[in-house]
C-alpha atoms as a PDB file:
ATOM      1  CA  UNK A   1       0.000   0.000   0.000  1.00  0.00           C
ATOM      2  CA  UNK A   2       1.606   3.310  -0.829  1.00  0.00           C
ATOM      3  CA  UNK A   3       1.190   6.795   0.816  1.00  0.00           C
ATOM      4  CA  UNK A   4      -2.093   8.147  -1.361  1.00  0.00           C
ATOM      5  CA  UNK A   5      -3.810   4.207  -0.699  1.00  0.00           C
ATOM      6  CA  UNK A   6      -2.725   5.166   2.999  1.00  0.00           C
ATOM      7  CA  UNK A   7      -4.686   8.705   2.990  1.00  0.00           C
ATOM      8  CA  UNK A   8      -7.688   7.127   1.123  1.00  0.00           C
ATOM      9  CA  UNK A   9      -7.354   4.299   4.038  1.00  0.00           C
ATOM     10  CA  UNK A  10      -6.562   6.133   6.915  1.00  0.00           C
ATOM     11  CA  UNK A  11      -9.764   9.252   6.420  1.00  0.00           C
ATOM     12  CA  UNK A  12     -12.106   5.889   6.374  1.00  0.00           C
ATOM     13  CA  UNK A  13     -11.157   5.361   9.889  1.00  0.00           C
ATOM     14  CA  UNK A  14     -10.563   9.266  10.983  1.00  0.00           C
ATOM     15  CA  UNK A  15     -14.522   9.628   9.847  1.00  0.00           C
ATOM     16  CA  UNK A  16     -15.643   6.795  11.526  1.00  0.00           C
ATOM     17  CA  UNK A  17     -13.596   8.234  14.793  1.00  0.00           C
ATOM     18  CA  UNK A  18     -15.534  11.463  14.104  1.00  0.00           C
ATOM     19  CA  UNK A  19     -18.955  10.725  13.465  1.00  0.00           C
ATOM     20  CA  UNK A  20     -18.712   8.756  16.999  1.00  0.00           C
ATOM     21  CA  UNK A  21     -17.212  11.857  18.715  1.00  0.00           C
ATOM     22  CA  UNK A  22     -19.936  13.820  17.208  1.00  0.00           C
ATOM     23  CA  UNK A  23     -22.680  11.885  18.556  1.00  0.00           C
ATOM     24  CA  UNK A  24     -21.091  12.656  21.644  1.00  0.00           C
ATOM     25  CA  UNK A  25     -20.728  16.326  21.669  1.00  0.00           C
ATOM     26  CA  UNK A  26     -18.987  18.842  19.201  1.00  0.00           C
ATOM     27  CA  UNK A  27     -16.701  19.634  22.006  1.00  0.00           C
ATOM     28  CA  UNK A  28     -15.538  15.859  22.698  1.00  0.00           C
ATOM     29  CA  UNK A  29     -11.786  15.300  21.297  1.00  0.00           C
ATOM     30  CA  UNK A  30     -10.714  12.023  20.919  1.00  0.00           C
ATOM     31  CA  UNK A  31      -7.134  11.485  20.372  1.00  0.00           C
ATOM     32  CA  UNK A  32      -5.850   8.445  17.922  1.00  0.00           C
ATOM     33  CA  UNK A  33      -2.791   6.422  18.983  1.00  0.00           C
ATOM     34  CA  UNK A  34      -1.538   4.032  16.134  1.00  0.00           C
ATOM     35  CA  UNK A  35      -0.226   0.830  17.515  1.00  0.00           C
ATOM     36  CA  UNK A  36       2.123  -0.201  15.209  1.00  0.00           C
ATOM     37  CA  UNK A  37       3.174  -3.503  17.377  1.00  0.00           C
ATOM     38  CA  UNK A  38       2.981  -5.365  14.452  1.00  0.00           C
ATOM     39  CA  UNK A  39       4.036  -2.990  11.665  1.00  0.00           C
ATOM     40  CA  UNK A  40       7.322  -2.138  10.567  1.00  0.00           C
ATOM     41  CA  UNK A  41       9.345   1.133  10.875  1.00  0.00           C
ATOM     42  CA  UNK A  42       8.450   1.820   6.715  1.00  0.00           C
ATOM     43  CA  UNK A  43       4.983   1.484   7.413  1.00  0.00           C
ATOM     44  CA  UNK A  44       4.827   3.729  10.588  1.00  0.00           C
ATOM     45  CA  UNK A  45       7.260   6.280   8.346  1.00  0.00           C
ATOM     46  CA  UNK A  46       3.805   6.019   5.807  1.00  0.00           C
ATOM     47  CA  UNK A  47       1.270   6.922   8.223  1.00  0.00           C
ATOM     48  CA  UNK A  48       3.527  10.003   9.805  1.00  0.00           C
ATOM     49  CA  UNK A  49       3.847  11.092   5.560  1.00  0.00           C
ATOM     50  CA  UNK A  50      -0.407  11.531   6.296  1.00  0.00           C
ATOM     51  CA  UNK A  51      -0.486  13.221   9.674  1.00  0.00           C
ATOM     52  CA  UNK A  52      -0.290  10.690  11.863  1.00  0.00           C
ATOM     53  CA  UNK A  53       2.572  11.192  15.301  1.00  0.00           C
ATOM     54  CA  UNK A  54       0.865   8.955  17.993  1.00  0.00           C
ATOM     55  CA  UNK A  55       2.211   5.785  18.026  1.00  0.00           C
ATOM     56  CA  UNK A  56       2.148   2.661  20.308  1.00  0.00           C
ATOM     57  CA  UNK A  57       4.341  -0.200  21.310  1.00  0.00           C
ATOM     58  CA  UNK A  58       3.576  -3.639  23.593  1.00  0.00           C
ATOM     59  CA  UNK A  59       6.842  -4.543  24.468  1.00  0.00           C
ATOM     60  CA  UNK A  60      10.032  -1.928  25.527  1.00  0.00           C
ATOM     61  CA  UNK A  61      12.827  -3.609  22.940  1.00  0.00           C
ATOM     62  CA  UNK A  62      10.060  -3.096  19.976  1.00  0.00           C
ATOM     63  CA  UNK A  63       9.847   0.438  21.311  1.00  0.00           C
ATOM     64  CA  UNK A  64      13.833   0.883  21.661  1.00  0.00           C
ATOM     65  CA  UNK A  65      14.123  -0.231  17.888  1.00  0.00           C
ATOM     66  CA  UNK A  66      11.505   1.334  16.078  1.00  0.00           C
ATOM     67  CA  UNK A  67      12.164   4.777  18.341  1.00  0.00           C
ATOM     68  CA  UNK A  68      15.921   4.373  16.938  1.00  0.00           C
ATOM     69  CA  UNK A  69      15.138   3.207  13.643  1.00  0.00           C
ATOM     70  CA  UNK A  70      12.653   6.223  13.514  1.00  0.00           C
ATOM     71  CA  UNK A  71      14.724   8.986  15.400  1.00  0.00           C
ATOM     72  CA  UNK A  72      14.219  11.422  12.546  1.00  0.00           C
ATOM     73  CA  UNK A  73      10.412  11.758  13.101  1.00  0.00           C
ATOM     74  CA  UNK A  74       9.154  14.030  16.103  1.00  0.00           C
ATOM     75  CA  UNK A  75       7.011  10.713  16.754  1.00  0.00           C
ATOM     76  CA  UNK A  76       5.120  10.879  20.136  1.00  0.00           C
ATOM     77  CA  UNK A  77       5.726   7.124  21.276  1.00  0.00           C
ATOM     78  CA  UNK A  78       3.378   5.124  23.602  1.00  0.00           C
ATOM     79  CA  UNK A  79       3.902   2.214  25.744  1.00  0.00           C
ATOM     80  CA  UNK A  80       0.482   0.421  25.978  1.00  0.00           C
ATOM     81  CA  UNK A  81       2.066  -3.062  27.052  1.00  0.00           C
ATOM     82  CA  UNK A  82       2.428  -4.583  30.657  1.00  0.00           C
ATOM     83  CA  UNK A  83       5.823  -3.360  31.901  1.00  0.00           C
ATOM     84  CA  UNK A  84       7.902  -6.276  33.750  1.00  0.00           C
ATOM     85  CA  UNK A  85       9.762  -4.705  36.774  1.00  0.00           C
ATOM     86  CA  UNK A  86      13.053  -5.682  35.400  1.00  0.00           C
ATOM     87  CA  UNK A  87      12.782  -3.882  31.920  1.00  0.00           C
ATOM     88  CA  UNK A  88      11.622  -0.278  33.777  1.00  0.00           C
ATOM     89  CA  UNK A  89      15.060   1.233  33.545  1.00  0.00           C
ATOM     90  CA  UNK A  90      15.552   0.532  30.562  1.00  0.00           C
ATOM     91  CA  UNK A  91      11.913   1.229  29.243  1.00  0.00           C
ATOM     92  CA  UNK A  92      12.396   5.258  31.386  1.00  0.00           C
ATOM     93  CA  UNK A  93      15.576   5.477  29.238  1.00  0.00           C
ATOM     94  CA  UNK A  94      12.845   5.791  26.133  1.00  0.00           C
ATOM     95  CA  UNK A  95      11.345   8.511  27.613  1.00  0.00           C
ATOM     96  CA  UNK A  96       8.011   7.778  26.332  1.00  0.00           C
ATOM     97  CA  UNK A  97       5.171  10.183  25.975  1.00  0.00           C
ATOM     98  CA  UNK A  98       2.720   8.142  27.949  1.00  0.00           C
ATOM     99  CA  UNK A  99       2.605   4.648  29.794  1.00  0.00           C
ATOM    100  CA  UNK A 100      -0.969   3.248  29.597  1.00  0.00           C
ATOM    101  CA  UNK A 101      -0.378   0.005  31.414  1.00  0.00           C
ATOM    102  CA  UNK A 102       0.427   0.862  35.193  1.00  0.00           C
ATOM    103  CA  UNK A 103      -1.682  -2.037  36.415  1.00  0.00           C
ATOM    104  CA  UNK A 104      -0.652  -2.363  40.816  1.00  0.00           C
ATOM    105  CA  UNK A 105       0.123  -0.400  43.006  1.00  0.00           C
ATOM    106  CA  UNK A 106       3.128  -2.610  43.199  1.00  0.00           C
ATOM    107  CA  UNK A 107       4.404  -1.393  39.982  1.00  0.00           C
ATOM    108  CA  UNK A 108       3.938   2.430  40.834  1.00  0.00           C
ATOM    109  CA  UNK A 109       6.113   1.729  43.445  1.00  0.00           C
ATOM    110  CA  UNK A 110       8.963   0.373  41.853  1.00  0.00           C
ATOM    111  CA  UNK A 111       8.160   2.704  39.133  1.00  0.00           C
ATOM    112  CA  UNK A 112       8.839   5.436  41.750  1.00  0.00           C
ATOM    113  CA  UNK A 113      11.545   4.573  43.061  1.00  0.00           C
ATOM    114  CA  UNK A 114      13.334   4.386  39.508  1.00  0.00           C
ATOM    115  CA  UNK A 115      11.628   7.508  38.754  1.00  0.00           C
ATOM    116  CA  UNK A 116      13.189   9.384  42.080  1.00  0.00           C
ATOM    117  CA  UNK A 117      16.630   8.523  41.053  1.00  0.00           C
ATOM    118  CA  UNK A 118      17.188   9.652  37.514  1.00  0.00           C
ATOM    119  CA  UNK A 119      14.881  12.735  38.509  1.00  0.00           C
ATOM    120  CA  UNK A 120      12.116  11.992  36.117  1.00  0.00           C
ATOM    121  CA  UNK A 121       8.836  12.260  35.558  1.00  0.00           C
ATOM    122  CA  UNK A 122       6.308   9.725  33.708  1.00  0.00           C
ATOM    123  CA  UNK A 123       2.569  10.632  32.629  1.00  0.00           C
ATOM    124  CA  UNK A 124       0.767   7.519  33.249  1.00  0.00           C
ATOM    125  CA  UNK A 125      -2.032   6.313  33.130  1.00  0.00           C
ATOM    126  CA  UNK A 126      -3.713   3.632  35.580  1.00  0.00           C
ATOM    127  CA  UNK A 127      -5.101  -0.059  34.170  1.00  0.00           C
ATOM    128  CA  UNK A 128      -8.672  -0.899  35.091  1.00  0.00           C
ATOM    129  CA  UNK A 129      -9.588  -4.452  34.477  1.00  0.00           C
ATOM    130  CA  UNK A 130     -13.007  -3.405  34.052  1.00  0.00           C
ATOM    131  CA  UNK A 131     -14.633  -6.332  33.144  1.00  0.00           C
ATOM    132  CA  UNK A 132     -12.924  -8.886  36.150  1.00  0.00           C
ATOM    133  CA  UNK A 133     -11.395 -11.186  33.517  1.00  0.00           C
ATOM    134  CA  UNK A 134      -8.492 -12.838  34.696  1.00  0.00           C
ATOM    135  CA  UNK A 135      -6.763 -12.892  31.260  1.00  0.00           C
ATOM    136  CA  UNK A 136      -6.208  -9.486  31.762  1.00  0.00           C
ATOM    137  CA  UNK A 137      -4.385  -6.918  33.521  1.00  0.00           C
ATOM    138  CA  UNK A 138      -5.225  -4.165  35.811  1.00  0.00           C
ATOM    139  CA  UNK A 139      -6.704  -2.917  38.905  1.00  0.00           C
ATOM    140  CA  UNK A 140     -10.244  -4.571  40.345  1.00  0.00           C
ATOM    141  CA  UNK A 141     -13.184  -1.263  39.394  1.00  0.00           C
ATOM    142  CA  UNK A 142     -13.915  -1.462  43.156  1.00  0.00           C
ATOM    143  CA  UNK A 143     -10.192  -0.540  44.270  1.00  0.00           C
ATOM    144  CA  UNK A 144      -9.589   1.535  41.304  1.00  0.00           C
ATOM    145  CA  UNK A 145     -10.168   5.315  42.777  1.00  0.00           C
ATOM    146  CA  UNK A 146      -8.376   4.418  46.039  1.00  0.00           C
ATOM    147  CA  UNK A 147      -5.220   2.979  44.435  1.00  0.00           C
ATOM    148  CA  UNK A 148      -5.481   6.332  41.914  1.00  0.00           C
ATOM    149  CA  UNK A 149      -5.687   8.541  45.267  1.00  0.00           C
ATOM    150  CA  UNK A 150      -2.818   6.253  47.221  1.00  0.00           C
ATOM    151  CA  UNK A 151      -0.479   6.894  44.078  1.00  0.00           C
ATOM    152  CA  UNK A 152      -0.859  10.555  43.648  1.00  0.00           C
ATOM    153  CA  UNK A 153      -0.081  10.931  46.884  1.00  0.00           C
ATOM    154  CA  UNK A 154       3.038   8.393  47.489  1.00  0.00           C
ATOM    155  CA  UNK A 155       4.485   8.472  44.384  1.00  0.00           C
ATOM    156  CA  UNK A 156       5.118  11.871  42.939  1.00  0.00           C
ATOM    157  CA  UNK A 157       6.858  11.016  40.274  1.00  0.00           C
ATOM    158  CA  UNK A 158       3.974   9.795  38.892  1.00  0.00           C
ATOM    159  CA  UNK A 159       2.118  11.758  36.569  1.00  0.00           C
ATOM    160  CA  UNK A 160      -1.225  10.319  36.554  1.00  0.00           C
ATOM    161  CA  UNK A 161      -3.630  11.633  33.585  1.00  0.00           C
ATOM    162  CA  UNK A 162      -5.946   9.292  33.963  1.00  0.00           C
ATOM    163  CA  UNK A 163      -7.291   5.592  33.137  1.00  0.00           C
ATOM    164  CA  UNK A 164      -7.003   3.045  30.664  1.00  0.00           C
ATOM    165  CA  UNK A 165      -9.372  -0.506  30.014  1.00  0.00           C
ATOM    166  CA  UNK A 166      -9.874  -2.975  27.561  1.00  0.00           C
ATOM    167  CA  UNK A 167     -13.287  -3.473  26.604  1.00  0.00           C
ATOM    168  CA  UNK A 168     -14.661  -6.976  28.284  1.00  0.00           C
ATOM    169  CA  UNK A 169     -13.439 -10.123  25.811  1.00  0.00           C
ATOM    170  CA  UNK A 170     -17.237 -10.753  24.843  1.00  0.00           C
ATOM    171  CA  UNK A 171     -19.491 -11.186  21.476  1.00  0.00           C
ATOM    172  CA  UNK A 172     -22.569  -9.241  23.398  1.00  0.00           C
ATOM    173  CA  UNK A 173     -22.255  -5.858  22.549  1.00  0.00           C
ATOM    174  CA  UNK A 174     -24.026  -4.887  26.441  1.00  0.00           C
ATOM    175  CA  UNK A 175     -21.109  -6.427  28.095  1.00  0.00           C
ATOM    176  CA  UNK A 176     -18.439  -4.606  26.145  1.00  0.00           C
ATOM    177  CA  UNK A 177     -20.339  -1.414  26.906  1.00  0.00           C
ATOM    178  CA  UNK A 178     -21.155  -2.179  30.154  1.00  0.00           C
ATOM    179  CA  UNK A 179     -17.420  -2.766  30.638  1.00  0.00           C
ATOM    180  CA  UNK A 180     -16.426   1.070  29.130  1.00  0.00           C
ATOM    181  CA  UNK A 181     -19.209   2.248  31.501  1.00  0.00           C
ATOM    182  CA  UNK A 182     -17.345   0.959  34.528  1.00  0.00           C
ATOM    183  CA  UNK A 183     -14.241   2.681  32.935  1.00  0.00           C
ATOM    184  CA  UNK A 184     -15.673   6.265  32.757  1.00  0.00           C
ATOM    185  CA  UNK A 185     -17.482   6.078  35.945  1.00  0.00           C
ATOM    186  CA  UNK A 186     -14.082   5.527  37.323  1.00  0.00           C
ATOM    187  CA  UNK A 187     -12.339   7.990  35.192  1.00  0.00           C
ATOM    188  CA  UNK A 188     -15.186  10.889  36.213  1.00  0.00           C
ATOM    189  CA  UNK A 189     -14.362  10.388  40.193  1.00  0.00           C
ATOM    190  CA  UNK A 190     -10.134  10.474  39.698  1.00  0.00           C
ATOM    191  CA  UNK A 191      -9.080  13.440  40.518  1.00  0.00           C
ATOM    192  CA  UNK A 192      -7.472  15.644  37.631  1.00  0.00           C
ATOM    193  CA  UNK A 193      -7.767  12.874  35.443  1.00  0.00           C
ATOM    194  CA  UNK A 194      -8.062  14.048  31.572  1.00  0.00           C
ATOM    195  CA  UNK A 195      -7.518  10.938  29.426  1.00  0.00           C
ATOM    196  CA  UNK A 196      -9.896   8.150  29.797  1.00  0.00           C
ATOM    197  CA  UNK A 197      -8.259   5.663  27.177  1.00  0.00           C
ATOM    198  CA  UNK A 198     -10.666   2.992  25.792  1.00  0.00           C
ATOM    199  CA  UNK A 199     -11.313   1.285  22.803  1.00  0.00           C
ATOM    200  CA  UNK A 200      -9.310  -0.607  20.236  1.00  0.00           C
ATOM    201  CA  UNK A 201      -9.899  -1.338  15.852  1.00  0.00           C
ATOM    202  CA  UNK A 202     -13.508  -3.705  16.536  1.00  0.00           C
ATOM    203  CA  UNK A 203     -14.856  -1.298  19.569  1.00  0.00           C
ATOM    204  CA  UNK A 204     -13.601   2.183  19.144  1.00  0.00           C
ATOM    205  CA  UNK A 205     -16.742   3.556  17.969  1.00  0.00           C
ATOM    206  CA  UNK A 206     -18.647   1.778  21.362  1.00  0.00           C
ATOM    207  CA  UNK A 207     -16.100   3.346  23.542  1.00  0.00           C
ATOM    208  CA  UNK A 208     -15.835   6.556  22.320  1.00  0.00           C
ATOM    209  CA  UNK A 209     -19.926   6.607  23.234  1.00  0.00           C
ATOM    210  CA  UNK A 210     -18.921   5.496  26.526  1.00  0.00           C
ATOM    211  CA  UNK A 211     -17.184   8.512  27.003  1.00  0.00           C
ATOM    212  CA  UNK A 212     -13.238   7.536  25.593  1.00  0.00           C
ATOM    213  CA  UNK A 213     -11.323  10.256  24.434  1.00  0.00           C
ATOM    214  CA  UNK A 214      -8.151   8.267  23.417  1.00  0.00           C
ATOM    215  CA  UNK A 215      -8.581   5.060  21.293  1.00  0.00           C
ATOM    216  CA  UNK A 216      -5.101   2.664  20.453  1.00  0.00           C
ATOM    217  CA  UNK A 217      -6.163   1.221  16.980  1.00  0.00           C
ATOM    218  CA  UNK A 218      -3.835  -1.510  15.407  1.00  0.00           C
ATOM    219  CA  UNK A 219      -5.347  -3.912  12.146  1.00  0.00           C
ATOM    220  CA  UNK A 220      -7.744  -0.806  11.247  1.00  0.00           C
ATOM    221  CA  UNK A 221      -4.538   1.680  10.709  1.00  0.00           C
ATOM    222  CA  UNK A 222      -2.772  -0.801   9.233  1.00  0.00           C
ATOM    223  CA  UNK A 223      -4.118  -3.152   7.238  1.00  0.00           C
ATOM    224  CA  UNK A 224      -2.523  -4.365   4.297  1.00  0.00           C
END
């Protein structure tokens, strides 16, 4: 696919990302992060040609080599994977733009600690595992405001801008939403929280109804 199939591709899914904010409210942003986990640096260099900057990784040595491979871009790069504790320093020597997958408090404060001694700061956001599956990551929806309270106050290195979820792993459309509900009832009581990240390529336009103002969409940027 070259650049101009990549425009003609891409405004398919940037109008289908606007009609949804629209239903929502004129005023209601939503922000597109391309995760390019399974693209390669010449098809992320197409999508920046068309506008796009957003982009996000699963794993921090995919991140280290496409940030590298791409260092002539001003991309914004995105971690949206799980973060093991023994990749953090060298994930913070990245310097990404966002972490979407702080997912214990256990992790903010090792996070913290790493943060406190090369003087940084990382804008975060905190994993709700909205629907209670166990294949997934994240804080419980009933701990989920305390544990955002307990790390703005103990970790201050912390940045957090707000929440992230993955829609329930479900055919019924009611579940899914009734997943992104939990999400934004969650994100509405954090306090100072702007981003409320939810919805991926088959449920963007669901979430972003539900209230998301950040959507990470993979196969429907970049489909071949």
């Amino acid at each position: 696919m070259n650049t101009t199939e990549y425009k003609i591709y891409i405004d398919d899914v940037i109008r289908r990302v606007e009609n949804a904010r629209l239903k929502v409210s004129p005023h209601h942003i939503v922000k597109i992060i391309a995760v390019s986990k399974y693209s390669t640096a010449s098809e992320i260099e197409k999508l920046y040609k068309i506008g796009q900057r957003a982009f996000g990784e699963n794993k921090v040595q995919d991140l280290k080599a496409k940030a590298q491979e791409l260092e002539a871009y001003p991309l914004e790069w995105h971690m949206i994977g799980n973060l093991q504790k023994n990749k953090i320093n060298h994930f913070l020597d990245l310097h990404p733009a966002l972490f979407h997958a702080l997912d214990s408090l256990e992790l903010a404060q090792e996070l913290q600690k790493r943060l406190e001694a090369k003087n940084m700061i990382l804008d975060t956001l905190l994993q709700i595992n909205s629907a209670k599956e166990e294949s997934k990551h994240g804080v419980m929806p009933e701990l989920a405001c305390g544990v955002y309270k307990q790390i703005q106050n103990e970790c201050p290195n912390i940045n957090l801008k707000g929440v992230m979820s993955i829609g329930a792993h479900s055919e019924d459309k009611e579940i899914i939403k009734k997943s992104f509900e939990t999400t934004y009832a969650i994100y509405k009581q954090c306090n100072g929280a702007t981003i409320c990240s939810m919805g991926m390529s088959g449920d963007f336009e669901l979430a972003i109804a539900c209230g998301s103002n950040m959507v990470r969409l993979g196969s429907v940027m970049f489909d071949k």
